[in-house]
Protein backbone atom coordinates (compact mmCIF):
# COMPACT_ATOMS: atom_id res chain seq x y z
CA UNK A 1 0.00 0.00 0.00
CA UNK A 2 1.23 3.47 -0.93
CA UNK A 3 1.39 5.41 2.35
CA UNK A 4 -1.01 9.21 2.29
CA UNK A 5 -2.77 11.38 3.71
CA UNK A 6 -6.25 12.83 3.50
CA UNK A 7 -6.62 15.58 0.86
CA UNK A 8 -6.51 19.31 2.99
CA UNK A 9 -4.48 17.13 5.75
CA UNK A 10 -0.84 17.86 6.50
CA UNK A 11 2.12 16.09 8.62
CA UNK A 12 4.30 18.21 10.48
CA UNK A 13 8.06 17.70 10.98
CA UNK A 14 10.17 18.81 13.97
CA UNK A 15 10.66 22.38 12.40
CA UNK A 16 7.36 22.66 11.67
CA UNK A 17 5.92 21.52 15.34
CA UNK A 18 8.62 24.14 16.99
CA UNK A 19 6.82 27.30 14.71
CA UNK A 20 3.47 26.39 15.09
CA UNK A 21 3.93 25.84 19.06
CA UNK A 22 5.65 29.42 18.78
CA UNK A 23 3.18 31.00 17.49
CA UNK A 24 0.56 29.38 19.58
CA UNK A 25 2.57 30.14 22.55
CA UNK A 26 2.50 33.82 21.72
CA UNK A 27 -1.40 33.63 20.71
CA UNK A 28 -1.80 32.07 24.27
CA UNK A 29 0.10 34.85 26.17
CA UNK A 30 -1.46 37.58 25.34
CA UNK A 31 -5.00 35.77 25.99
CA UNK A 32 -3.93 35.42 29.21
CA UNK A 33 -2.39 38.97 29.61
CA UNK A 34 -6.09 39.97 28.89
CA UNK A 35 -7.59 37.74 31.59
CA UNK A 36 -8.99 35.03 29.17
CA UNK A 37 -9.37 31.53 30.57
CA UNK A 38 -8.73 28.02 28.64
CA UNK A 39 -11.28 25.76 27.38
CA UNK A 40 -11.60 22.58 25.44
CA UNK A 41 -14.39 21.09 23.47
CA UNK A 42 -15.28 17.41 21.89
CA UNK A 43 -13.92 17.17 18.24
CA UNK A 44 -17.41 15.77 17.56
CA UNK A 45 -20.57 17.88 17.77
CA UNK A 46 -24.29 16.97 17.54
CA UNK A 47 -24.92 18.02 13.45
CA UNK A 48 -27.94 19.54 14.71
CA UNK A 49 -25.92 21.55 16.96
CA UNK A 50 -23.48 22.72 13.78
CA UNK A 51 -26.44 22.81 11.44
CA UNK A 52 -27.62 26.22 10.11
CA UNK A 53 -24.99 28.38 12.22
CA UNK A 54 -22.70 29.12 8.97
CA UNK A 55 -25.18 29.80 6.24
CA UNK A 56 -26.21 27.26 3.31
CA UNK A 57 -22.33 27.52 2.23
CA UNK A 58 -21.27 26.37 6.01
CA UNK A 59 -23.71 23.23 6.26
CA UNK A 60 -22.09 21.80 2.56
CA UNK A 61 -18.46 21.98 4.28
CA UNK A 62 -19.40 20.17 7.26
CA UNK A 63 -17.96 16.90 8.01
CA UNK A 64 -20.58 14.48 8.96
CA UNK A 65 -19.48 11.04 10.99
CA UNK A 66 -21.50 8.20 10.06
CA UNK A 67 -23.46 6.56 13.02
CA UNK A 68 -21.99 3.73 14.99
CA UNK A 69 -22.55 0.02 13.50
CA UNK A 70 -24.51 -0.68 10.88
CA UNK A 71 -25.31 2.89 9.60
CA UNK A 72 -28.05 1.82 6.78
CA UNK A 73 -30.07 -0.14 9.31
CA UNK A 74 -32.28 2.86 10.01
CA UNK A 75 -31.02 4.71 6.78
CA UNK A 76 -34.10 6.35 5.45
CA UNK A 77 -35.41 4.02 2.51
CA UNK A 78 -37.44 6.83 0.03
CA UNK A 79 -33.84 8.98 0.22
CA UNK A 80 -31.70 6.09 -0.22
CA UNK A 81 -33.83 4.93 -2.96
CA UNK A 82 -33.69 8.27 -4.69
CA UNK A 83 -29.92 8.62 -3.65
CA UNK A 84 -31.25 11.65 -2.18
CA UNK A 85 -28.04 12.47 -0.09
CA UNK A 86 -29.36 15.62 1.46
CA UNK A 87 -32.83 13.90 3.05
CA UNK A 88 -30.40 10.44 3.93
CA UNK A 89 -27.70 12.29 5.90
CA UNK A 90 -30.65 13.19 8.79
CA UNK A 91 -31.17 9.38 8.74
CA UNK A 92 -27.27 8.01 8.86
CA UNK A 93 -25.00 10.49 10.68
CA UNK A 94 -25.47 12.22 13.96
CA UNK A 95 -22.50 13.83 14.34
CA UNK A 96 -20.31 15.89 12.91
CA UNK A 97 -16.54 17.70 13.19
CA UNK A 98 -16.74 20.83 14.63
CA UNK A 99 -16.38 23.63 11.74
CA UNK A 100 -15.04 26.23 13.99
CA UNK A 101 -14.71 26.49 17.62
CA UNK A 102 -17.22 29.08 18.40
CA UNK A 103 -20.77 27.78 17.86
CA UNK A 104 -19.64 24.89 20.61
CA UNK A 105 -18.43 27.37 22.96
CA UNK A 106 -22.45 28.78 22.55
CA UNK A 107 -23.46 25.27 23.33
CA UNK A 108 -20.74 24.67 26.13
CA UNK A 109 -21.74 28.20 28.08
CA UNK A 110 -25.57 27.06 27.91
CA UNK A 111 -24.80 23.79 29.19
CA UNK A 112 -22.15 24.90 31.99
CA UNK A 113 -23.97 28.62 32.52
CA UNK A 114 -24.13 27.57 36.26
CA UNK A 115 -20.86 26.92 36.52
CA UNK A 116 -19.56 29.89 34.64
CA UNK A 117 -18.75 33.40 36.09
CA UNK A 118 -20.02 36.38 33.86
CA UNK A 119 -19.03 37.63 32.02
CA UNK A 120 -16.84 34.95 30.61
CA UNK A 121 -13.97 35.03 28.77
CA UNK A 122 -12.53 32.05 26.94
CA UNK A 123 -10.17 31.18 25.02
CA UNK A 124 -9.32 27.65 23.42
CA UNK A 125 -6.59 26.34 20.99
CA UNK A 126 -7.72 23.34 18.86
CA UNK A 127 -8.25 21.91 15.46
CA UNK A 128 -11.33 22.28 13.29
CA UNK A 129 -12.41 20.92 9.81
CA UNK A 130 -14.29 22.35 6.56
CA UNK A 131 -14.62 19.96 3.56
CA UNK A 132 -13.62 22.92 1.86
CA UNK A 133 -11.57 22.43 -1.95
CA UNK A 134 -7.58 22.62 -0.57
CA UNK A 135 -5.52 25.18 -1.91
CA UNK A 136 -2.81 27.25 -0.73
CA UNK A 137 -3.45 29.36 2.39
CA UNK A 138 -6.51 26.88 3.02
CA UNK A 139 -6.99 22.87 4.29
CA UNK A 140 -9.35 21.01 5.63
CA UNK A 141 -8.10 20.41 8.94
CA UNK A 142 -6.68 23.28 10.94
CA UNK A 143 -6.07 25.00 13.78
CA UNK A 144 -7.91 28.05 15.32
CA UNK A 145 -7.28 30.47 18.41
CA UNK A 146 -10.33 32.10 19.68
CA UNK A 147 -10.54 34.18 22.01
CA UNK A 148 -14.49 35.27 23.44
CA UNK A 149 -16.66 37.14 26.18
CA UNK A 150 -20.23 36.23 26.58
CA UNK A 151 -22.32 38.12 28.84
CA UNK A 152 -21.64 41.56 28.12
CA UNK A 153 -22.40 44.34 25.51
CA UNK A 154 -19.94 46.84 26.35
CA UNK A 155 -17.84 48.18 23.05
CA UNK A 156 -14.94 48.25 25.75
CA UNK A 157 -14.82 44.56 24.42
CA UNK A 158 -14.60 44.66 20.80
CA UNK A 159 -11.63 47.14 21.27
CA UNK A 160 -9.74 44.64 23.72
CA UNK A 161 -9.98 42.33 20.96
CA UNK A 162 -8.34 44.79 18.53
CA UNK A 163 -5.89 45.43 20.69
CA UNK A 164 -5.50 41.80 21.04
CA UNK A 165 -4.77 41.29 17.24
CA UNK A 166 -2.19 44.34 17.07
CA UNK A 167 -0.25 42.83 20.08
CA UNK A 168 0.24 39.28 19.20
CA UNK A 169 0.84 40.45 15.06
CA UNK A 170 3.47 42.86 16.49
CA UNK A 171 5.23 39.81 18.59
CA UNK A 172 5.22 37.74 15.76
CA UNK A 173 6.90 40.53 13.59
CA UNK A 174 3.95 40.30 11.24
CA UNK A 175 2.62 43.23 9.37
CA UNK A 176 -1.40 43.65 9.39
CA UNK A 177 -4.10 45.73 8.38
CA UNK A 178 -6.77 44.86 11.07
CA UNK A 179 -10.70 45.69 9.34
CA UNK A 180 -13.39 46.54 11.29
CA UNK A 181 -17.22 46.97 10.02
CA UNK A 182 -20.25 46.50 11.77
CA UNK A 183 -23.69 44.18 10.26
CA UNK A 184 -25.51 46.91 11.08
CA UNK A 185 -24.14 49.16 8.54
CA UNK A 186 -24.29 46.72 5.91
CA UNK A 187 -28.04 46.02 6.88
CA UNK A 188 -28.12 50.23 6.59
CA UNK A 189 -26.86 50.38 3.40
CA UNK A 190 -29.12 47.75 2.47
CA UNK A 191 -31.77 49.69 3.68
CA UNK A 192 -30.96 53.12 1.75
CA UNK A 193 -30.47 51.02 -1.52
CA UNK A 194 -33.92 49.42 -0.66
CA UNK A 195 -32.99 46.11 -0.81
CA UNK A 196 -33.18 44.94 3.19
CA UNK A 197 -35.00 41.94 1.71
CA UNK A 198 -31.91 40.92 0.23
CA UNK A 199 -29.56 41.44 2.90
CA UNK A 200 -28.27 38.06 2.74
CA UNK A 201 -27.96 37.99 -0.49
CA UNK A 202 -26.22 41.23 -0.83
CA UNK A 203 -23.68 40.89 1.87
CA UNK A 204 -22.66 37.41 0.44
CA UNK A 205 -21.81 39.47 -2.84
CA UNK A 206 -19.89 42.27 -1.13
CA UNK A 207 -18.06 38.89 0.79
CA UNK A 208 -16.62 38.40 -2.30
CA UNK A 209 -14.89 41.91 -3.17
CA UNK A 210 -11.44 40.61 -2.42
CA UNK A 211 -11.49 37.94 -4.81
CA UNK A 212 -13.68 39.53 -7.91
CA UNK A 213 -13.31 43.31 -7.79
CA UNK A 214 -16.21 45.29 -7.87
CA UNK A 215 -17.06 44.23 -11.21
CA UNK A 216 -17.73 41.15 -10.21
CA UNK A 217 -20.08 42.58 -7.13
CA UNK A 218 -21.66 44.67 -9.48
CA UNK A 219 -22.57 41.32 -11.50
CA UNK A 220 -23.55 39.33 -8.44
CA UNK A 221 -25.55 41.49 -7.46
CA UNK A 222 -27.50 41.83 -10.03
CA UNK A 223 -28.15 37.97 -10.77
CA UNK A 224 -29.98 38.25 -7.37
CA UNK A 225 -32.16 41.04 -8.82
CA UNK A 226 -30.60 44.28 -7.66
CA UNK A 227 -31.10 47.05 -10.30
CA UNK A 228 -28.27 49.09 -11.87
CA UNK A 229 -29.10 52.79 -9.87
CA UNK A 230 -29.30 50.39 -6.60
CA UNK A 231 -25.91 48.71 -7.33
CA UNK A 232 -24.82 52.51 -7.78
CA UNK A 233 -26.16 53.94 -4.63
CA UNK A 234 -24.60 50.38 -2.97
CA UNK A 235 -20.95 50.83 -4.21
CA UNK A 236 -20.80 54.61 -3.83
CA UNK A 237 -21.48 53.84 0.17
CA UNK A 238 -19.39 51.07 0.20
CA UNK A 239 -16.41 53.58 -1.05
CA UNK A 240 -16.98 55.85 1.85
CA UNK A 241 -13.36 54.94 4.08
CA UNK A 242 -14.19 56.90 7.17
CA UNK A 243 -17.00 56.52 9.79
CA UNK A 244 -17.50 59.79 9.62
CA UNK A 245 -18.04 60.20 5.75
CA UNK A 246 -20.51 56.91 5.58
CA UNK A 247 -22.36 58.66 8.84
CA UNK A 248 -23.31 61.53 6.38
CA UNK A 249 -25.09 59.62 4.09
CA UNK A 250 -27.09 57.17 6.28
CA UNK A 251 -30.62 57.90 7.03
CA UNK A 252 -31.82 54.82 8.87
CA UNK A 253 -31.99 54.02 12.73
CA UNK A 254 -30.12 50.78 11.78
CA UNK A 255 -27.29 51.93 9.60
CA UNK A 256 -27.10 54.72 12.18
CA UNK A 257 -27.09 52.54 15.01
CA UNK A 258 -24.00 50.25 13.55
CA UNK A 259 -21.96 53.69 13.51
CA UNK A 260 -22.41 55.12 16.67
CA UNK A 261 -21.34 51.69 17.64
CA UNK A 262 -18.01 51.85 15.78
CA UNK A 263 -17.82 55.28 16.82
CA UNK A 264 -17.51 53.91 20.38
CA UNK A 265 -15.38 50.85 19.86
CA UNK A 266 -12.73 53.96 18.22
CA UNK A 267 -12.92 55.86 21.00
CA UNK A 268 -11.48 53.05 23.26
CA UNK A 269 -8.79 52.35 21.13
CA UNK A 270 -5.24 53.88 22.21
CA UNK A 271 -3.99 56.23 19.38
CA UNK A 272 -0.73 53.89 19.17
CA UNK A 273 -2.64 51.28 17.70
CA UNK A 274 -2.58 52.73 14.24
CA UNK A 275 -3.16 49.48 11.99
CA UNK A 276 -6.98 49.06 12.64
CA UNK A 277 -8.94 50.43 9.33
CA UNK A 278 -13.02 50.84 9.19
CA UNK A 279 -13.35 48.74 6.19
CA UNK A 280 -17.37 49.19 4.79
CA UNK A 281 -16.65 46.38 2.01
CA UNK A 282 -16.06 43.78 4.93
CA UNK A 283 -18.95 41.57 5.13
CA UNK A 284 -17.84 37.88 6.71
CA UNK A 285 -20.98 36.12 5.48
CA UNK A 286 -21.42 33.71 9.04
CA UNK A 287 -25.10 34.53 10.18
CA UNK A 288 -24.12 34.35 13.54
CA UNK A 289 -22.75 37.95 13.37
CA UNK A 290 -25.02 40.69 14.71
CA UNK A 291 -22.87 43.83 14.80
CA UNK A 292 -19.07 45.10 14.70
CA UNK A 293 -16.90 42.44 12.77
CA UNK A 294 -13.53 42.14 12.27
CA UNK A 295 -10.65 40.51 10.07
CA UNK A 296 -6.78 40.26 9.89
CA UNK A 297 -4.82 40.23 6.76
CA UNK A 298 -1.08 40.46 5.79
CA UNK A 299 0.32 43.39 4.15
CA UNK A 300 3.53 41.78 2.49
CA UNK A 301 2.18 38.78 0.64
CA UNK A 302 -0.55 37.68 -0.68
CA UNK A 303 -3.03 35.69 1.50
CA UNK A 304 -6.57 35.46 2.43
CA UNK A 305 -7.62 36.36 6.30
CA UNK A 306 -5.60 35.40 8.78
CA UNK A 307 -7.99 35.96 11.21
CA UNK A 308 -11.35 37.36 11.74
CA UNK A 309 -14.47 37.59 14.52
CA UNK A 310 -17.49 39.83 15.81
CA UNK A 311 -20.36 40.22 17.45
CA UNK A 312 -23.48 37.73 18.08
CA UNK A 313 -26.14 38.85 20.16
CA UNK A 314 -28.02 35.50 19.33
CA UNK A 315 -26.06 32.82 19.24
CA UNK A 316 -26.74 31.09 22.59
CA UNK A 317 -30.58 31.64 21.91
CA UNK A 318 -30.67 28.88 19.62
CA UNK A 319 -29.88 26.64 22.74
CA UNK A 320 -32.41 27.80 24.97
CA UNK A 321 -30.61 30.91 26.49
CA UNK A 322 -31.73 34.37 25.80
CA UNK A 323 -30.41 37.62 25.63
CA UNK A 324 -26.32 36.57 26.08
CA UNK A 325 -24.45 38.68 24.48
CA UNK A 326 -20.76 37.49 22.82
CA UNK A 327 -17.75 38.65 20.79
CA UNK A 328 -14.74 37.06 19.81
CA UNK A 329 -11.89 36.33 17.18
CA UNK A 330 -10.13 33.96 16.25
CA UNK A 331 -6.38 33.59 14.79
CA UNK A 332 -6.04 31.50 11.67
CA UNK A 333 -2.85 29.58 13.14
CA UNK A 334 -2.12 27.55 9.69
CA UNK A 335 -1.71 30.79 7.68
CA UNK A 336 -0.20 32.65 9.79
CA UNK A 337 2.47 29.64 9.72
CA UNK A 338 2.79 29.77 5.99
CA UNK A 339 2.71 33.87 5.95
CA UNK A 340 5.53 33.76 8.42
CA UNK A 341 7.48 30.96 6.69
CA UNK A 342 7.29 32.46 3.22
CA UNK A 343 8.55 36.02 4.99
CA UNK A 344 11.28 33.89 6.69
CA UNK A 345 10.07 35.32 10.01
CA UNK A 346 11.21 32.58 12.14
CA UNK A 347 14.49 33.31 14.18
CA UNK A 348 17.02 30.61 14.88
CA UNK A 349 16.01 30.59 18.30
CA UNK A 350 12.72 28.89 17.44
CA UNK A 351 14.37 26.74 15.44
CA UNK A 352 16.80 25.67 17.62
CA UNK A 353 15.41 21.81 19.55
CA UNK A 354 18.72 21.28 20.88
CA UNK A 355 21.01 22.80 22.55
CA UNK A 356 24.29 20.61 22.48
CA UNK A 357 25.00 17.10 21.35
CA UNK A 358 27.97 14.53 23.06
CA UNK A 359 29.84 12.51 20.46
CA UNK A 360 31.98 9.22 21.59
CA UNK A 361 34.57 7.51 20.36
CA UNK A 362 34.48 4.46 21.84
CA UNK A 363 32.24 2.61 23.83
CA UNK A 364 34.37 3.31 27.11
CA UNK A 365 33.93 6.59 26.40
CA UNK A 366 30.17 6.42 25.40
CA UNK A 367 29.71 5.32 28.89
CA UNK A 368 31.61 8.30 30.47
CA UNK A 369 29.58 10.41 28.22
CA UNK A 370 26.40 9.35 29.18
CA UNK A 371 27.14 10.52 32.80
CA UNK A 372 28.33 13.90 31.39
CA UNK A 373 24.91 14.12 29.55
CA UNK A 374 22.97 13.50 32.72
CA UNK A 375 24.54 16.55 34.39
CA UNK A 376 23.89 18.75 31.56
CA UNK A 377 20.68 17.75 31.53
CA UNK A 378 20.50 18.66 35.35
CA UNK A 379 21.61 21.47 34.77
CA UNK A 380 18.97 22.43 32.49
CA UNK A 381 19.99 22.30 29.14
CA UNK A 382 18.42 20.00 26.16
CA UNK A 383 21.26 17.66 24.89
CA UNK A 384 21.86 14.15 23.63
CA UNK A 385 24.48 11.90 22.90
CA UNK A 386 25.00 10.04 19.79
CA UNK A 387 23.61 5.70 20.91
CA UNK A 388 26.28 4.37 19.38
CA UNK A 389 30.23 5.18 19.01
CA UNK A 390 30.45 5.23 15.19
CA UNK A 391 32.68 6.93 12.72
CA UNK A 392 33.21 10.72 13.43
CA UNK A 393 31.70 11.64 9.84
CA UNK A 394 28.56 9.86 10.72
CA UNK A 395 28.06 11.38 13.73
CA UNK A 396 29.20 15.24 12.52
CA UNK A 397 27.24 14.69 9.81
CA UNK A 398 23.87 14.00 11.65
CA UNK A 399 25.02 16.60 14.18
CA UNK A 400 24.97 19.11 11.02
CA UNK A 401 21.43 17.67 10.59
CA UNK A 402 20.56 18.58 14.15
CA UNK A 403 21.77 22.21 13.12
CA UNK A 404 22.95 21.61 16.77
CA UNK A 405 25.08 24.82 17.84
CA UNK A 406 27.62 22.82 20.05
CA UNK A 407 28.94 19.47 20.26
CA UNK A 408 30.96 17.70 22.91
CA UNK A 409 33.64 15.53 21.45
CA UNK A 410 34.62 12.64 24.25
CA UNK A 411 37.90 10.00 23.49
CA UNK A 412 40.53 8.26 26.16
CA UNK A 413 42.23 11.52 26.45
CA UNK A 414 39.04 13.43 28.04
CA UNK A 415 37.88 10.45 29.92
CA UNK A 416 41.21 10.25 31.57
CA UNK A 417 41.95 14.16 32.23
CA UNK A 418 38.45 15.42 32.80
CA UNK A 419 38.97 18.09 29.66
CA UNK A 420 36.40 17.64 27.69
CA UNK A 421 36.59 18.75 23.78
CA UNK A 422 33.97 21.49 23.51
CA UNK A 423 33.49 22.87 19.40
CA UNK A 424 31.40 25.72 18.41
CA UNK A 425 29.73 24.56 15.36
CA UNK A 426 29.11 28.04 13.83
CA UNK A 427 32.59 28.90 14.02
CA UNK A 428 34.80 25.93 14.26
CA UNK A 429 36.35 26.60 17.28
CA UNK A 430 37.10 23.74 19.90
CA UNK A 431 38.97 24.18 23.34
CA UNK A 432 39.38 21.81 25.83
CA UNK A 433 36.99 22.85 29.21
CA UNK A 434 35.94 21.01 32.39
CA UNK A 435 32.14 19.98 32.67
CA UNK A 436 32.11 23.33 34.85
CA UNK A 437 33.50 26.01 32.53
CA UNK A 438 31.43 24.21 29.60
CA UNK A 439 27.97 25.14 31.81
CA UNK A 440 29.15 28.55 32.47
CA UNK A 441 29.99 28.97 28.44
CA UNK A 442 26.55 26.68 27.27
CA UNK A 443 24.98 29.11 29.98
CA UNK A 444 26.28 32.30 28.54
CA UNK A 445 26.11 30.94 24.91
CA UNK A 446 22.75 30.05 25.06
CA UNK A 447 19.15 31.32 25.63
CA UNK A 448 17.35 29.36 27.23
């Protein structure tokens, strides 16, 4: 059998494992900077629980798990007959991967709200999956960051989560533009364009903007029947680039109401934080969101969002609990990976898994070497020693592999004396040092 993978799937190798855990180590310490609390979820959801949170597009990217046993026992016979998948699914799968990790955080704070303190603020680290087409930038299983608060309305919160995004982007090094809109003002525009029936509709279009220009808006919206002077009057609000400027040409308590609450989600923000942009063409299609929303993306290469969130007023309602309040982001960890790996953004301390590596020459001294590794690994620092005594090439050569910055070279001579052969594999140089002055020079040398 040919070994693979799943299609969207990936392996990761040591490299890769070290960058990734970087970066989720930095996602994770700012969370916790801003008081957020860790949470974990099931990988498998009820479907009914996943169903209709995402929009039509959402429910045909879910992964459904077939039931348990002999699936087609209780398949439904009139949908399997008329290979009906859509009426058969009901019938053969319960479950389903989660698609992101916020609509079973709704359904973990209504089943723990007892046991909760709000308002709550979460954040949780974990894999999700879309049976979306793989291409670059996107796969079908990956990891997400969110970070959310449920019980509150205040605008204080949006702007934390701003904030958030311009702190961890500026650890990582990463240049940003950070969008902010709000559903309200799309559902405004709607309104002034006459066309609040086909809100949906029209903010699925303006979704799109990125990827076809406004040409292509201009023709999506009107296969949905939006006429030309409508389109107009839609594009000419969606130029204005300041809250201020859109403000001006809004008439209706909705589209109103959206700005005054971007107007107060600015007036939070610290005037330092100079990479968030009010961005009327952002739309992020999820019918969860109710009000400001929000997305990351890279300035210095090309790549879709590498992160994104908002507001939902409802989304605990659907599971029996009323009038909750939530906002949160998330941090799309697997393109931020590739963003920062194309950019070469990783330093050589992230890189670096060990920190020095013995080498024997014979199996006496593979034995007195082992006891030397012990005490540096007492002492704190990651090393290993070659298992076996082999041929020096062999051994520099997979210590070159390592990209391991030092290596401790141990025959008769150092077993007998004590001196032990210390060489700096950046530069070449090798002295003879005690186990003492090497810890003081692996100590200074190193960071730990």
């Amino acid at each position: 059998m040919k070994p693979s993978i799943p299609k969207g799937t990936r392996d990761f190798l040591p490299q890769e494992v070290r960058r990734r855990k970087y970066i989720f180590s930095t996602i994770e310490e700012v969370f916790k900077k801003y008081g957020f609390s860790a949470i974990e979820t099931p990988t498998m959801e009820a479907l009914e629980t996943l169903t209709g949170k995402y929009g039509e597009e959402g429910d045909r990217l879910l992964f459904k798990v077939l039931n348990n046993g002999d699936y087609l026992a209780k398949a439904n016979p009139t949908a399997l007959e008329n290979r009906d998948s859509k009426a058969l699914t009901s019938s053969i799968s319960k479950r389903g991967l989660r698609y992101d990790l916020t609509v079973p955080f709704a359904r973990f704070v209504v089943m723990h709200q007892n046991e909760l303190n709000f308002p709550f603020k979460r954040y949780q680290i974990q894999p999700v999956w879309r049976a979306d087409r793989p291409q670059k930038g996107r796969y079908q299983e990956f990891y997400q960051c969110d970070a959310d608060v449920v019980g509150s309305k205040s605008l204080m919160l949006e702007a934390e989560l701003l904030m958030i995004y311009h702190e961890v982007f500026k650890s990582l090094n990463l240049n940003v533009n950070i969008q902010i809109n709000n559903r309200k003002v799309l559902h405004g525009i709607a309104i002034e364009a006459n066309v609040g029936d086909k809100f949906v509709e029209m903010t699925t279009a303006i979704d799109k903007m990125d990827k076809i220009g406004v040409d292509g808006v201009r023709k999506e919206l009107n296969k949905i029947g939006i006429t030309s002077d409508q389109i107009d009057l839609i594009i000419s609000l969606l130029s204005c680039d300041k809250v201020a400027d859109l403000k001006s040409k809004i008439t209706n308590d909705i589209g109103l109401a959206g700005i005054k609450e971007l107007e107060q989600c600015f007036s939070y923000l610290p005037m330092e934080i100079d990479d968030v942009r009010f961005t009327p063409t952002l739309a992020r299609g999820l019918n969860y969101y109710t009000g400001c929303i929000m997305e990351v993306k890279a300035k210095d290469i090309q790549m879709g969002s590498i992160g994104g969130g908002g507001r939902y007023d409802d989304l605990t309602g659907v599971f029996g609990m009323k009038d909750m309040s939530g906002v949160g982001i998330s941090f799309g960890a697997a393109r931020i990976y590739d963003v920062m790996r194309d950019l070469e953004l990783f330093s050589d301390d992230v890189d670096k898994d060990l920190d020095i590596l013995l080498l024997a020459m014979d199996d006496e001294s593979h034995r007195y070497a082992f006891k030397v590794l012990t005490q540096l690994r007492q002492e704190g620092f990651s090393a290993e020693l070659y298992p076996e005594p082999a041929k020096m090439k062999k051994q520099m050569k997979y210590a070159n592999g390592r990209a391991v910055p030092f290596v401790i070279l141990i025959g008769s001579d150092e077993c007998s004396s004590g001196l032990l052969t210390l060489k700096n594999m950046n530069t070449g140089e090798q002295e003879k040092l005690d186990i003492s002055e090497i810890t003081k020079k692996l100590t200074l040398s190193i960071s730990f």
